[in-house]
PDB file of N, CA and C in Angstrom:
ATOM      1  N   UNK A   1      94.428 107.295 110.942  1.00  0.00           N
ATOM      2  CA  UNK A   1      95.560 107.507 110.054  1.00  0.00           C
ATOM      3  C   UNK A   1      96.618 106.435 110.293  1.00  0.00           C
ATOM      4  N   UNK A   2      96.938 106.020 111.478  1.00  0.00           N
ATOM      5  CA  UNK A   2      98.059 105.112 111.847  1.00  0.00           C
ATOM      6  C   UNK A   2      97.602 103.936 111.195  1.00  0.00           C
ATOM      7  N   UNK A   3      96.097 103.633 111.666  1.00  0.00           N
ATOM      8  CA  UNK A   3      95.653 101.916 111.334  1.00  0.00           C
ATOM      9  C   UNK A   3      95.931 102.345 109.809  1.00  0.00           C
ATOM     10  N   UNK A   4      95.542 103.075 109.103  1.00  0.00           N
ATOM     11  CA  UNK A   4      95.780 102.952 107.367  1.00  0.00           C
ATOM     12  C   UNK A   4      97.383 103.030 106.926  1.00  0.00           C
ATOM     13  N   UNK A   5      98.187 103.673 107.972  1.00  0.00           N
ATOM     14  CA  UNK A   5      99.612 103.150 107.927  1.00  0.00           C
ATOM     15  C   UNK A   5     100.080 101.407 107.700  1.00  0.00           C
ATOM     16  N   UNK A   6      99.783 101.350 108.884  1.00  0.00           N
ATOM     17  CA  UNK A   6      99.733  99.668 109.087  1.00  0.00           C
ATOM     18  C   UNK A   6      98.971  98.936 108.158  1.00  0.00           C
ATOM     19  N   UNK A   7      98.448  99.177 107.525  1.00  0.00           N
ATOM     20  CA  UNK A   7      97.552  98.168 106.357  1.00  0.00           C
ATOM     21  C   UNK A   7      98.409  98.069 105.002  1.00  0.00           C
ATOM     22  N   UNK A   8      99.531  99.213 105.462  1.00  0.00           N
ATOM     23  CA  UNK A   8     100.322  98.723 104.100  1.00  0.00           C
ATOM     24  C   UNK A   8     101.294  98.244 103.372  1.00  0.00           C
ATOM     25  N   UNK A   9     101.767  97.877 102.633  1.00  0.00           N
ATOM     26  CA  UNK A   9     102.726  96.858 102.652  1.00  0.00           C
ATOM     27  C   UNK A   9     104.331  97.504 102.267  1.00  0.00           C
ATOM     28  N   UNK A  10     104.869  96.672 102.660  1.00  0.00           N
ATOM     29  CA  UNK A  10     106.663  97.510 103.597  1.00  0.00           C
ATOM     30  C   UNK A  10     106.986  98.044 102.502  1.00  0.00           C
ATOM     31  N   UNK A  11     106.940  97.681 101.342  1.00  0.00           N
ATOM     32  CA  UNK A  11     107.026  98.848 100.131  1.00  0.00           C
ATOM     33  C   UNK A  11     106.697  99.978  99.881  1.00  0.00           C
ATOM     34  N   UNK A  12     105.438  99.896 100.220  1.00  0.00           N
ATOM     35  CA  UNK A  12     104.714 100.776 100.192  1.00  0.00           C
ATOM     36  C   UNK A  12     104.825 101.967 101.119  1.00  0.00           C
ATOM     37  N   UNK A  13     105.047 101.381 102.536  1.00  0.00           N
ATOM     38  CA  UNK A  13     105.505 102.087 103.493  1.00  0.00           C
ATOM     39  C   UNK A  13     106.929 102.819 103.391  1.00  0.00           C
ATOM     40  N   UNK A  14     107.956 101.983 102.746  1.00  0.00           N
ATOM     41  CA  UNK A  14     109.051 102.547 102.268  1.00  0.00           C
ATOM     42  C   UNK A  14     109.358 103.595 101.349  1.00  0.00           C
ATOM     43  N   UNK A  15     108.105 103.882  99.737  1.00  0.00           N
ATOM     44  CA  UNK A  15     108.368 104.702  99.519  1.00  0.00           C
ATOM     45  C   UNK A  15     107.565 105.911 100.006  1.00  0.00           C
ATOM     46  N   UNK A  16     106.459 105.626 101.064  1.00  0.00           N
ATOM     47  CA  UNK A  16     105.845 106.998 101.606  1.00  0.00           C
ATOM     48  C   UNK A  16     107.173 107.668 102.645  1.00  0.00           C
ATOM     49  N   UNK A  17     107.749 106.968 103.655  1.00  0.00           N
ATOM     50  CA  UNK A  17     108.447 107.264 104.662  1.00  0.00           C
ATOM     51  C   UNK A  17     109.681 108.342 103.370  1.00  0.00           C
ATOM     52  N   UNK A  18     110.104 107.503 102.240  1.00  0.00           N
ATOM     53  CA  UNK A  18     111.074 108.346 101.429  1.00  0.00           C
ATOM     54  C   UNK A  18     111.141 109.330 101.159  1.00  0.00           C
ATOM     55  N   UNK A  19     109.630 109.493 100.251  1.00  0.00           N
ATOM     56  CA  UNK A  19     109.006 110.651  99.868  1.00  0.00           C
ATOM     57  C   UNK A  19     109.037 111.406 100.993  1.00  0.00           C
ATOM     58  N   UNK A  20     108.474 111.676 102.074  1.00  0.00           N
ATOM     59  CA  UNK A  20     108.182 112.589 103.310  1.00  0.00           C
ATOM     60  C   UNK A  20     109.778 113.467 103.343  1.00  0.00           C
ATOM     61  N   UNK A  21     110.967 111.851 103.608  1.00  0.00           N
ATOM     62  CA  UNK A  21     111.961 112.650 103.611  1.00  0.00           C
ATOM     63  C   UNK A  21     112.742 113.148 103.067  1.00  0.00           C
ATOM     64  N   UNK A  22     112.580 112.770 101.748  1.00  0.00           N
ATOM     65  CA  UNK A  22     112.797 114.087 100.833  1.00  0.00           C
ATOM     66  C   UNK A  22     112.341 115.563 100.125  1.00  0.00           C
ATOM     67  N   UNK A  23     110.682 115.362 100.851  1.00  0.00           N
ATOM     68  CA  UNK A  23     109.698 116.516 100.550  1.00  0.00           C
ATOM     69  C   UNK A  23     110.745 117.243 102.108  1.00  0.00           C
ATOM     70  N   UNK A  24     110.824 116.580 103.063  1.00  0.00           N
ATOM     71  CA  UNK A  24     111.409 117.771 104.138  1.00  0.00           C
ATOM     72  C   UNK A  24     112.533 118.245 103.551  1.00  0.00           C
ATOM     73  N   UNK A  25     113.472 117.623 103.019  1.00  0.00           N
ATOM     74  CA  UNK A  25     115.337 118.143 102.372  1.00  0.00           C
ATOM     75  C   UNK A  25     114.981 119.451 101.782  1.00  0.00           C
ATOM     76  N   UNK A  26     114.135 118.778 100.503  1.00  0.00           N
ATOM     77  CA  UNK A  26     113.735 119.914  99.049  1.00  0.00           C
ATOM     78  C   UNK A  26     113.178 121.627 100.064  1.00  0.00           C
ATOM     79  N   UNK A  27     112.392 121.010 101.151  1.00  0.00           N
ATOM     80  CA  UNK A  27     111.637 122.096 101.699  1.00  0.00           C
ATOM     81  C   UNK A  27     112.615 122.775 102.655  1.00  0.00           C
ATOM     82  N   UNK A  28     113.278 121.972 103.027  1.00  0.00           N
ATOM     83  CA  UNK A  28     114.731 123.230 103.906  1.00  0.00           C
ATOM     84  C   UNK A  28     115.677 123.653 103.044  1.00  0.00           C
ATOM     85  N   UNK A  29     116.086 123.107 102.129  1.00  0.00           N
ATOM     86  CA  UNK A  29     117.063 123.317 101.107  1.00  0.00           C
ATOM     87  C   UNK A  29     116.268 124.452 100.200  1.00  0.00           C
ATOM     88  N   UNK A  30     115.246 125.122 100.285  1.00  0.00           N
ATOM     89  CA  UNK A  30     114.984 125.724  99.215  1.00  0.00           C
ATOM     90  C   UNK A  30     114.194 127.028 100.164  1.00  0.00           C
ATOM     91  N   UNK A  31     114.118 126.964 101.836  1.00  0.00           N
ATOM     92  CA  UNK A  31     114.099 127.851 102.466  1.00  0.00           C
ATOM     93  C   UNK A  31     115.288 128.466 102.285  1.00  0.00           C
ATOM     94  N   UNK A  32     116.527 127.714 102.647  1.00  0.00           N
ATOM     95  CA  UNK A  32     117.874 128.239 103.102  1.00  0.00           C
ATOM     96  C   UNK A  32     118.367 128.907 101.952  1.00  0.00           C
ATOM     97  N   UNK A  33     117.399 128.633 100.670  1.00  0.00           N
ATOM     98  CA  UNK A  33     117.851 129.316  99.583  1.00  0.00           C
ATOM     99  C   UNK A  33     116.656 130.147  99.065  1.00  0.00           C
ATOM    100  N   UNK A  34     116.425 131.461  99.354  1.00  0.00           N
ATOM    101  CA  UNK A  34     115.125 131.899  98.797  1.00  0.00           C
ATOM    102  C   UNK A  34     115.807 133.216  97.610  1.00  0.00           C
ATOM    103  N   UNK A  35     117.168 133.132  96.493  1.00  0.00           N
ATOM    104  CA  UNK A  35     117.280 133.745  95.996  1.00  0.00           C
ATOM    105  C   UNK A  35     116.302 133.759  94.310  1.00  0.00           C
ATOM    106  N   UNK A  36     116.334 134.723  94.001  1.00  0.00           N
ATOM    107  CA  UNK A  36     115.320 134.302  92.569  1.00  0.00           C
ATOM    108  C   UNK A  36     116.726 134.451  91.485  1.00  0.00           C
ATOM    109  N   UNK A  37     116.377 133.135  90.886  1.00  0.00           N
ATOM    110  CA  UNK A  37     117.094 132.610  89.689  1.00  0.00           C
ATOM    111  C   UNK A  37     115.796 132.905  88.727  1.00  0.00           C
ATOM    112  N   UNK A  38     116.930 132.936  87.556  1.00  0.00           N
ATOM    113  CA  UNK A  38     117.011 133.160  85.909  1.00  0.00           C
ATOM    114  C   UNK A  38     116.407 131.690  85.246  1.00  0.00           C
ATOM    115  N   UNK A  39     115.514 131.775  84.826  1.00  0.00           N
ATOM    116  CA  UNK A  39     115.488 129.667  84.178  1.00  0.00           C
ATOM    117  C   UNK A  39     115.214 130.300  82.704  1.00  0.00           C
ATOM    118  N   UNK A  40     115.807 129.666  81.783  1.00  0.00           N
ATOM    119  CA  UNK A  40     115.788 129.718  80.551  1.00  0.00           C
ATOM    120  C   UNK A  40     114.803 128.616  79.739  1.00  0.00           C
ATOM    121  N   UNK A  41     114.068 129.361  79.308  1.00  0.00           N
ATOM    122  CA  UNK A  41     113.185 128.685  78.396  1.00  0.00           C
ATOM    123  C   UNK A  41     113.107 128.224  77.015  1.00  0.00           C
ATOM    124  N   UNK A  42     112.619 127.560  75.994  1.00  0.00           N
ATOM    125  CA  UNK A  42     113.076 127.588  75.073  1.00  0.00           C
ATOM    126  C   UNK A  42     112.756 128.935  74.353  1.00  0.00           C
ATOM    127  N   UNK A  43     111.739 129.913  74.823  1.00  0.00           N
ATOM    128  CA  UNK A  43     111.417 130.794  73.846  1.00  0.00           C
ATOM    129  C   UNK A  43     111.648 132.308  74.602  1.00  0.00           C
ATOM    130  N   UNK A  44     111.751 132.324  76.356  1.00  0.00           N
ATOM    131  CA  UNK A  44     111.634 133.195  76.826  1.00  0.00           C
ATOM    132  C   UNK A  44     112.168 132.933  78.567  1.00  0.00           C
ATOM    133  N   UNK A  45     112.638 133.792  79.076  1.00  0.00           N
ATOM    134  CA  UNK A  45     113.489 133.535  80.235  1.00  0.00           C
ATOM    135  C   UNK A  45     112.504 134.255  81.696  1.00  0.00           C
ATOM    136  N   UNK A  46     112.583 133.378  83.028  1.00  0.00           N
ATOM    137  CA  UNK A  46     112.220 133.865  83.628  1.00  0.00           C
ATOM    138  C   UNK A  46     112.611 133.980  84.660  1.00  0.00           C
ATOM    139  N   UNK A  47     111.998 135.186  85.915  1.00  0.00           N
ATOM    140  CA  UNK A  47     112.754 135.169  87.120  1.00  0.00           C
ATOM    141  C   UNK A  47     111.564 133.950  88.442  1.00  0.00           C
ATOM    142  N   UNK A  48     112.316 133.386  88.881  1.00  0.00           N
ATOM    143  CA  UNK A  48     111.379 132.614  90.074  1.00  0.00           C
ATOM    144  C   UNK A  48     112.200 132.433  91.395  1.00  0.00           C
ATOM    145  N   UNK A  49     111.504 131.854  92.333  1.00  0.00           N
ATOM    146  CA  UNK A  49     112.205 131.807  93.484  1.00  0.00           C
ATOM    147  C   UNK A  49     112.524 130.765  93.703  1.00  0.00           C
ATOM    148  N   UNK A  50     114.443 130.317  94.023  1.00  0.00           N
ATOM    149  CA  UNK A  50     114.552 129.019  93.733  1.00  0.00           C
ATOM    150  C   UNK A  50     113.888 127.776  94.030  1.00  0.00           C
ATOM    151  N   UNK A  51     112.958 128.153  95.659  1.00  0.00           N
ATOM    152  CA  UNK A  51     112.296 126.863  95.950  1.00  0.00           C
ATOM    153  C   UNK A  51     110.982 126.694  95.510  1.00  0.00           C
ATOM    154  N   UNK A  52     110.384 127.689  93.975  1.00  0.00           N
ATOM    155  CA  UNK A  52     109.805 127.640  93.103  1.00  0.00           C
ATOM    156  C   UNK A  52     110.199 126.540  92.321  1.00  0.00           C
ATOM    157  N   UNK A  53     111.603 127.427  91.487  1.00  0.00           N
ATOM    158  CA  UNK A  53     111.894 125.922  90.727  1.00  0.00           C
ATOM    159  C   UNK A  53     112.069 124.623  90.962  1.00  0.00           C
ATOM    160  N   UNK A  54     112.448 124.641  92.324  1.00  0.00           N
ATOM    161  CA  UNK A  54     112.774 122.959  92.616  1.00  0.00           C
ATOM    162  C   UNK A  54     111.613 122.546  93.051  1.00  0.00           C
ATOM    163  N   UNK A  55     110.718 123.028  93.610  1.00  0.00           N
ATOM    164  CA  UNK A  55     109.321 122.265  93.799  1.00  0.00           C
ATOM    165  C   UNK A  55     108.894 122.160  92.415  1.00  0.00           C
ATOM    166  N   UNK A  56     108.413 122.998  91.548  1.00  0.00           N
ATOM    167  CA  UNK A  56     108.352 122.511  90.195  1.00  0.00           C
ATOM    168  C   UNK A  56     109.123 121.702  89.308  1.00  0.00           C
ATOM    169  N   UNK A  57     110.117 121.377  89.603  1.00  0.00           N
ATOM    170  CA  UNK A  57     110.999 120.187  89.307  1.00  0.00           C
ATOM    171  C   UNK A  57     110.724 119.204  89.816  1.00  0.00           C
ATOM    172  N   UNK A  58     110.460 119.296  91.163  1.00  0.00           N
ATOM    173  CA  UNK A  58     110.108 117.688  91.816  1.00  0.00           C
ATOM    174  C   UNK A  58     108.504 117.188  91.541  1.00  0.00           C
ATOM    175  N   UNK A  59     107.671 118.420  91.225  1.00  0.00           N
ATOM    176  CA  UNK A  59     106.388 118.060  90.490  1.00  0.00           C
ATOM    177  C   UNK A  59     106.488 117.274  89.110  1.00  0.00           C
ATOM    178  N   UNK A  60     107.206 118.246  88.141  1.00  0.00           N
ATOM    179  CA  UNK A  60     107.371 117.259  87.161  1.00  0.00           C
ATOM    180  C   UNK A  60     108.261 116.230  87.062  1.00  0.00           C
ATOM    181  N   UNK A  61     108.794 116.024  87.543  1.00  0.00           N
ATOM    182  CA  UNK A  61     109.788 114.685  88.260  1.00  0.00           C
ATOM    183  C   UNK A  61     108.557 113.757  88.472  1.00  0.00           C
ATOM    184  N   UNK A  62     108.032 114.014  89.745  1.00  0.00           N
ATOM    185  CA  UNK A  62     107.064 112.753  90.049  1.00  0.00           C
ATOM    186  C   UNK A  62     105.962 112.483  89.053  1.00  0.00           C
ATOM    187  N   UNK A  63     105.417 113.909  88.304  1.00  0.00           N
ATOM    188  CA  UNK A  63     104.125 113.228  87.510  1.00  0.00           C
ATOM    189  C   UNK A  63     104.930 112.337  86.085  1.00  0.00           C
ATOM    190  N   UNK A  64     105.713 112.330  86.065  1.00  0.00           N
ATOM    191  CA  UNK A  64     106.984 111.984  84.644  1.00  0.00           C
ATOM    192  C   UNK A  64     106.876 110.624  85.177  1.00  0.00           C
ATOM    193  N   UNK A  65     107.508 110.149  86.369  1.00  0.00           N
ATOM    194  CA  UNK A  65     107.529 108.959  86.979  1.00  0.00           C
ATOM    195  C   UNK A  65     106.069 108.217  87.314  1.00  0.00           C
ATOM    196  N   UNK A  66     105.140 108.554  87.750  1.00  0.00           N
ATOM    197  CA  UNK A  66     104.110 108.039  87.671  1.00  0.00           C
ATOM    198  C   UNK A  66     103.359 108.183  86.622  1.00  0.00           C
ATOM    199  N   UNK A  67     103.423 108.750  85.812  1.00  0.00           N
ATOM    200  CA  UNK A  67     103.066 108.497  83.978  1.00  0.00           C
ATOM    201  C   UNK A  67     103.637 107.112  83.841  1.00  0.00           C
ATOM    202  N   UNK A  68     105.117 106.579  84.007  1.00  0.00           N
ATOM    203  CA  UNK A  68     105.468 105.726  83.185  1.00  0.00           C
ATOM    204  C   UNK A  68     105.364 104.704  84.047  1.00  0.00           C
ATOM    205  N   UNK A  69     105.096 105.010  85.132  1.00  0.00           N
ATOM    206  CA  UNK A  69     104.628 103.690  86.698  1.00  0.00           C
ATOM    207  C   UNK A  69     103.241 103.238  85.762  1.00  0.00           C
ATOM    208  N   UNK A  70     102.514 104.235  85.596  1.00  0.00           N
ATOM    209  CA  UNK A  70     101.257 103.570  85.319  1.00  0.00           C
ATOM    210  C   UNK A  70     100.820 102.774  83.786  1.00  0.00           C
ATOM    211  N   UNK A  71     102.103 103.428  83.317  1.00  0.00           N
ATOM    212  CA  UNK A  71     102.011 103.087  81.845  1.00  0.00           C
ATOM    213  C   UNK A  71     102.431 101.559  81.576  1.00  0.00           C
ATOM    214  N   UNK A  72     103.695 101.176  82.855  1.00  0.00           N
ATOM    215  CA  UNK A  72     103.984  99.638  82.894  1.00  0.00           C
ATOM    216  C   UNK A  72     103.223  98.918  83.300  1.00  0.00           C
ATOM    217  N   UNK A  73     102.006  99.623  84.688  1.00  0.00           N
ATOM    218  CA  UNK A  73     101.663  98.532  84.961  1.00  0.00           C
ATOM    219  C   UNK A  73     100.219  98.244  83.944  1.00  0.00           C
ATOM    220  N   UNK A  74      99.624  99.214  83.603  1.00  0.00           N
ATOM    221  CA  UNK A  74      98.482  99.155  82.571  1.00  0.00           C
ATOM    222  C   UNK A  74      98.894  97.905  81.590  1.00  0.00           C
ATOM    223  N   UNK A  75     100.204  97.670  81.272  1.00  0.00           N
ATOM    224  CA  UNK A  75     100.808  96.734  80.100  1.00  0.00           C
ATOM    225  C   UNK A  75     100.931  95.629  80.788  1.00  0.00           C
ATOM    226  N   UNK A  76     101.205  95.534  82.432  1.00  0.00           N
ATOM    227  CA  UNK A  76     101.053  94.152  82.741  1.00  0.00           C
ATOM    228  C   UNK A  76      99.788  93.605  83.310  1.00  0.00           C
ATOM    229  N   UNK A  77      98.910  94.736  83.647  1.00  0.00           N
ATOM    230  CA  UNK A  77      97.413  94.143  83.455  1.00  0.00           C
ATOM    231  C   UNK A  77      96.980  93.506  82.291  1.00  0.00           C
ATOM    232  N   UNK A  78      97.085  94.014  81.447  1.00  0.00           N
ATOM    233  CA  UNK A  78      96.862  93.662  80.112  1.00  0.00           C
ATOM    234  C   UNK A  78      97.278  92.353  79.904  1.00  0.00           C
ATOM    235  N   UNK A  79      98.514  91.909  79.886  1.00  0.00           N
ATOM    236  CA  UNK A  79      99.112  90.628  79.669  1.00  0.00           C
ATOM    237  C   UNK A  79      98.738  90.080  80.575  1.00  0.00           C
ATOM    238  N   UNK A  80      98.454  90.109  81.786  1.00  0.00           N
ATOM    239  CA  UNK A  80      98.049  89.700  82.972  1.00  0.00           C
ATOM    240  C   UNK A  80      96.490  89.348  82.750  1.00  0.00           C
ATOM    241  N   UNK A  81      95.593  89.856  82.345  1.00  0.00           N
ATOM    242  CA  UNK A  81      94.534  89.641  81.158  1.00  0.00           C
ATOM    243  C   UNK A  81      94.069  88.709  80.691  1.00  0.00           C
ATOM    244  N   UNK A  82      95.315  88.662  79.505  1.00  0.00           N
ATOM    245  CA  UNK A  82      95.544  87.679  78.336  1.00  0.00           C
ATOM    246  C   UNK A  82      95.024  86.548  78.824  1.00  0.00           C
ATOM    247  N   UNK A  83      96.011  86.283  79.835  1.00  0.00           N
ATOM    248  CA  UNK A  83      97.043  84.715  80.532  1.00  0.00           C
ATOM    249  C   UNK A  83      95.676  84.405  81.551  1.00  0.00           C
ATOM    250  N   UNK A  84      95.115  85.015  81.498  1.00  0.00           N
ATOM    251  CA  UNK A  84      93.569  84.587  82.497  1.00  0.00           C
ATOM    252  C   UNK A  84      92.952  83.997  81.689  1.00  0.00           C
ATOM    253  N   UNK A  85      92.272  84.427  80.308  1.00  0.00           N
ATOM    254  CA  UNK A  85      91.773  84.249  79.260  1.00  0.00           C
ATOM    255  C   UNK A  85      92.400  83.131  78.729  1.00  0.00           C
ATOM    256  N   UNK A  86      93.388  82.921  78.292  1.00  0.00           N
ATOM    257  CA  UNK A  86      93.741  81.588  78.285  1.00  0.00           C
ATOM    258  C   UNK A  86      93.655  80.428  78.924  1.00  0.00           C
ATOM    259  N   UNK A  87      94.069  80.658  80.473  1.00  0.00           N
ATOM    260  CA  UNK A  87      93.558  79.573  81.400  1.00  0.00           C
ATOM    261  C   UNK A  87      92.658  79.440  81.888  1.00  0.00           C
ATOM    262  N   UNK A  88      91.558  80.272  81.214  1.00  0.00           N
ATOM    263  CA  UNK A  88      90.275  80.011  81.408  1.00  0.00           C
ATOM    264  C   UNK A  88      89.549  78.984  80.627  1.00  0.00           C
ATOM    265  N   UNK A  89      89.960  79.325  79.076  1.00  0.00           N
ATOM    266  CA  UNK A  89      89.791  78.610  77.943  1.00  0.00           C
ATOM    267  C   UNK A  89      90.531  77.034  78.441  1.00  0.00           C
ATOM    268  N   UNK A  90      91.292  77.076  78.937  1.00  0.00           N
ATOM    269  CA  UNK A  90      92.247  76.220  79.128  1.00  0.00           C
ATOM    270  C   UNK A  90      91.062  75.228  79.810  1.00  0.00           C
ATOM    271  N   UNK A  91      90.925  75.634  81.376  1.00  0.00           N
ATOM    272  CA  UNK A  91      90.097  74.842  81.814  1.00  0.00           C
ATOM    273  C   UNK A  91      88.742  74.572  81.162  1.00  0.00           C
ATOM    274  N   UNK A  92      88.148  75.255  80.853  1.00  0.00           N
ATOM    275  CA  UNK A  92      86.940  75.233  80.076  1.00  0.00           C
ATOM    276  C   UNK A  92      87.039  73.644  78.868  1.00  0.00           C
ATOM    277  N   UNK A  93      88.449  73.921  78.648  1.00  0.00           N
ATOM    278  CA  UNK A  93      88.558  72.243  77.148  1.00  0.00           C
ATOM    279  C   UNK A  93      88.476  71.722  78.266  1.00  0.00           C
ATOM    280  N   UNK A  94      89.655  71.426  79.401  1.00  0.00           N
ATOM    281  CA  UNK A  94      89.699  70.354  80.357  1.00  0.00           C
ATOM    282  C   UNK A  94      88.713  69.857  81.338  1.00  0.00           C
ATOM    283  N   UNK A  95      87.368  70.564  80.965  1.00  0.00           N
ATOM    284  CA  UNK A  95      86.317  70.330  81.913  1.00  0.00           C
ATOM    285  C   UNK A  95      85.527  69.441  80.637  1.00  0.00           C
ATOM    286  N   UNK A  96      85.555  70.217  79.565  1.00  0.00           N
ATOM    287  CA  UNK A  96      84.767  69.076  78.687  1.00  0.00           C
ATOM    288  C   UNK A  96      85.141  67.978  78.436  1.00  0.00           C
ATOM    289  N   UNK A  97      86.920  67.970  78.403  1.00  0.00           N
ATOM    290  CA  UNK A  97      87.165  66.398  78.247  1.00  0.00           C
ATOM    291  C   UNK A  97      87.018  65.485  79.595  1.00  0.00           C
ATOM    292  N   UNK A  98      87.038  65.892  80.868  1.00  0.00           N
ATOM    293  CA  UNK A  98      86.306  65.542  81.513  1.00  0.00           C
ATOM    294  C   UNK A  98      85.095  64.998  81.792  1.00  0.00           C
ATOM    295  N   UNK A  99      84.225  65.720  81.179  1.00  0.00           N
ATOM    296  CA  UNK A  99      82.873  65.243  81.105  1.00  0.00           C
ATOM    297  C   UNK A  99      82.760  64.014  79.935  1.00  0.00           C
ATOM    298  N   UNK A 100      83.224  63.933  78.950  1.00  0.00           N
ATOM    299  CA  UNK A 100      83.587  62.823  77.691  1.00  0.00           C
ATOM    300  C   UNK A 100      83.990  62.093  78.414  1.00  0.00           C
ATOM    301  N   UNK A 101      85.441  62.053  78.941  1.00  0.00           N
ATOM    302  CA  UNK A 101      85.859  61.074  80.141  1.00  0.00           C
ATOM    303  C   UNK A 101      84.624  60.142  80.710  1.00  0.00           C
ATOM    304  N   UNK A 102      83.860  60.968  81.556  1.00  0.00           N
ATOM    305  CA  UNK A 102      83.094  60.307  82.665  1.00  0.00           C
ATOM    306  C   UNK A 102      81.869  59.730  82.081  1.00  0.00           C
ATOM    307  N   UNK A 103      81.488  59.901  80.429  1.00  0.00           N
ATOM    308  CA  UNK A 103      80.146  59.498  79.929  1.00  0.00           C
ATOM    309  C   UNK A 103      81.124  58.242  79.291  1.00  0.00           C
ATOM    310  N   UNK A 104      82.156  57.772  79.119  1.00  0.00           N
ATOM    311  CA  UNK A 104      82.998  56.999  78.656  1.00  0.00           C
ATOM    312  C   UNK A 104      82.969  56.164  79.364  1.00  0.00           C
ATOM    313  N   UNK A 105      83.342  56.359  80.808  1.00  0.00           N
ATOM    314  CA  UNK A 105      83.132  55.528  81.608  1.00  0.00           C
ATOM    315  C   UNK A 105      81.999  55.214  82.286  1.00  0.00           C
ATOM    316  N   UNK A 106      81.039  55.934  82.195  1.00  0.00           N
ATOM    317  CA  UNK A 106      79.855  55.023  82.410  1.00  0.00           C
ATOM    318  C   UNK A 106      79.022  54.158  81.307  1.00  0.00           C
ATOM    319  N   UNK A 107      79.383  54.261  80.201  1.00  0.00           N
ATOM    320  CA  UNK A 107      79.768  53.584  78.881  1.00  0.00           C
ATOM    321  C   UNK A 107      79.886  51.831  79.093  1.00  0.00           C
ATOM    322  N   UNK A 108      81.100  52.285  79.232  1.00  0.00           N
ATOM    323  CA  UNK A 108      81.791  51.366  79.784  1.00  0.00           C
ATOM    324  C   UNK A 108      81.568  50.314  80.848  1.00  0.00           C
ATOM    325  N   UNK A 109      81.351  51.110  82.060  1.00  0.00           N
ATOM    326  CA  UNK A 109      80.621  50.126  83.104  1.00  0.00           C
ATOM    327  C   UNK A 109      79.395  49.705  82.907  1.00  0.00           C
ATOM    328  N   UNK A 110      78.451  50.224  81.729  1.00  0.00           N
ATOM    329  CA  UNK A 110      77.074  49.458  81.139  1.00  0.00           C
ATOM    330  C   UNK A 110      77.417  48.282  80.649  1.00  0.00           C
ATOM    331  N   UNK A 111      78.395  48.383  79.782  1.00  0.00           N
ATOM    332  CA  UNK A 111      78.839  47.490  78.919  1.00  0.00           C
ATOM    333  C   UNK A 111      79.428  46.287  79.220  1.00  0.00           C
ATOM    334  N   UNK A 112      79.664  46.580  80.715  1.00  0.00           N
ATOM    335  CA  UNK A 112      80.583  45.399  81.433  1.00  0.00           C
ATOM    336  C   UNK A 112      79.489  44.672  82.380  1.00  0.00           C
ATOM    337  N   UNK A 113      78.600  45.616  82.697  1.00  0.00           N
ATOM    338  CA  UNK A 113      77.527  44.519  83.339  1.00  0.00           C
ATOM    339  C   UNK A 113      76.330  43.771  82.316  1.00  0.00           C
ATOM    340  N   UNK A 114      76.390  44.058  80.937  1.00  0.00           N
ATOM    341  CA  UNK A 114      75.792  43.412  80.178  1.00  0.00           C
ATOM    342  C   UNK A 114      76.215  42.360  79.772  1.00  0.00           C
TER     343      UNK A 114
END
């Protein structure tokens, strides 16, 4: 578990260490509060226990946020993609004019020893 700690990068490590310490806050903060609240729905009202709702808040919190994490980066794969495909094409002309190049010049150096 540690070595797969260490393999990852300080970002990465930064938002696991975050997460942890805010999964501990939410999880004492919602011991110290175990009254059951009222949540209003759009069609119908219910009773839950508050560290019901706030864990279900911080569920849909995070899947909300990693919906749209994945939704940016899917869009910069994509463009990220593109721009391969292009400089692929890219090199691909610059290898043929290359090769024209080098039948040019051996062309050329026939032509000069004749």
């Amino acid at each position: 578990m540690l070595k797969k700690f260490n393999e990852l990068t300080l970002k990465k490590k930064a938002y696991l260490i975050g997460g942890l310490i805010l999964l501990v806050i939410v999880t004492c903060f919602g011991l110290l509060n175990r009254q059951t609240v009222a949540v209003s729905l759009v069609f119908t009202q219910l009773s839950a226990p508050l560290i019901l709702v706030i864990f279900t808040c911080l569920v849909i919190g995070f899947i909300a946020g990693s919906a749209i994490g994945i939704s940016y980066h899917h869009g910069k794969a994509q463009e990220l993609k593109g721009r391969i495909a292009e400089a692929e094409a890219t090199i691909h002309k610059k290898d043929r004019e290359l090769v024209q190049y080098k039948e040019q010049v051996q062309q050329l150096k026939q032509e000069a020893k004749q």
